[in-house]
Protein backbone atom coordinates (compact mmCIF):
# COMPACT_ATOMS: atom_id res chain seq x y z
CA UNK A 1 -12.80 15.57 -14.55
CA UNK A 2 -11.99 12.50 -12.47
CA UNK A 3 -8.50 11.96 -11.14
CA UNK A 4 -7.45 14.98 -9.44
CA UNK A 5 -4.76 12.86 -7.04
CA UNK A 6 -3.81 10.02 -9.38
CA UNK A 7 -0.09 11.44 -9.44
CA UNK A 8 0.81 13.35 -6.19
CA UNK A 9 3.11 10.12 -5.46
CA UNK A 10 4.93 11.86 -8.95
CA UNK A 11 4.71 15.40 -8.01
CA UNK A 12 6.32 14.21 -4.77
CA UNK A 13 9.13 12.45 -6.31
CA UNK A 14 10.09 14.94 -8.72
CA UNK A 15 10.04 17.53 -6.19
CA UNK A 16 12.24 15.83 -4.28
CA UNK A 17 14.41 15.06 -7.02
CA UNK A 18 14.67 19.22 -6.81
CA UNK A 19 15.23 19.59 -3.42
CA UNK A 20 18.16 16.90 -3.80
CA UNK A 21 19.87 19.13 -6.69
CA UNK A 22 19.67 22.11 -4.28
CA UNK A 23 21.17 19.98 -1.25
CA UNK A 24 18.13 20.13 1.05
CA UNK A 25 18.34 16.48 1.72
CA UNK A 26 16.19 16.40 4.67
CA UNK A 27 12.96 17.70 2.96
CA UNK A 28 14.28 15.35 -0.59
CA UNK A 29 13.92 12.22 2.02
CA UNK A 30 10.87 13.91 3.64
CA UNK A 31 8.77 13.99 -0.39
CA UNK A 32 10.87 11.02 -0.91
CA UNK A 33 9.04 9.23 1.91
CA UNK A 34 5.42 10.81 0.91
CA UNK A 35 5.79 9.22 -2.53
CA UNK A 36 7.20 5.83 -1.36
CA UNK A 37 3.68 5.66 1.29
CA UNK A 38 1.50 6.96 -1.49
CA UNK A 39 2.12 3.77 -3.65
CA UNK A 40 2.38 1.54 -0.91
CA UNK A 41 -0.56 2.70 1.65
CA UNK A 42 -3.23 0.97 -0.15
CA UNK A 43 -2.02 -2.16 -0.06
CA UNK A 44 -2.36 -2.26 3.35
CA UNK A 45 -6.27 -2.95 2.68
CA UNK A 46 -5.93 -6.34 1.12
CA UNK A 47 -3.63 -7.77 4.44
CA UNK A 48 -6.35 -8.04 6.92
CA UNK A 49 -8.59 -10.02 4.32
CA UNK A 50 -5.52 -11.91 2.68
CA UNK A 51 -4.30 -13.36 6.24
CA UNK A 52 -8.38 -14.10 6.62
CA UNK A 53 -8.11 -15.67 3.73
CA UNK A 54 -4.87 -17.44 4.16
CA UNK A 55 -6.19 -18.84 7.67
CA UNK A 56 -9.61 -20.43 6.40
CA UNK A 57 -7.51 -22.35 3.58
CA UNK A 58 -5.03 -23.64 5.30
CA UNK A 59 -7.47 -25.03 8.06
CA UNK A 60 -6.20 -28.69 9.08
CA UNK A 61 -9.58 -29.81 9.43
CA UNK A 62 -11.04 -30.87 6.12
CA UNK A 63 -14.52 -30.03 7.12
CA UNK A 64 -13.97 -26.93 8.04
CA UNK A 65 -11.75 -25.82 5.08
CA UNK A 66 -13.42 -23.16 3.37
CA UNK A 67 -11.55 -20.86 0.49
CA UNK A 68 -13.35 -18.12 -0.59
CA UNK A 69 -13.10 -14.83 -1.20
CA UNK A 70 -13.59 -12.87 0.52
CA UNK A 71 -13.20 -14.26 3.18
CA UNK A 72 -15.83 -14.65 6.29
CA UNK A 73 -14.91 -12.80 9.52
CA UNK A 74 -14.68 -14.90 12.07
């Protein structure tokens, strides 16, 4: 049963590929926009613990250098 949103960003696009043919280009940037967020969105996880990350390895202090993942909150 499983993956009941897995492409919504593609039903998005293609509808807006229709609304574009019919020159509604207001709702085609709308879906456009819905489909562009739906693939990008959940990257937006990994920043918080990739800056983390990025701070506690680039740490001038040898002793306190510490790169793991994931990273320790401070």
């Amino acid at each position: 049963m499983g993956a009941f949103l897995r492409l919504d960003w593609l039903a998005a696009l293609m509808l807006a590929l229709c609304q574009l043919a019919r020159g509604r280009s207001f709702a085609a940037g709308v879906l456009l926009g819905v489909a562009a967020m739906a693939r990008l969105f959940p990257a937006f996880f990994l920043l918080g613990p990739a800056v983390l990350a990025a701070r506690d390895c680039g740490s001038a202090d040898a002793r306190t250098r510490r790169c793991a993942w994931p990273p320790a909150s401070a």
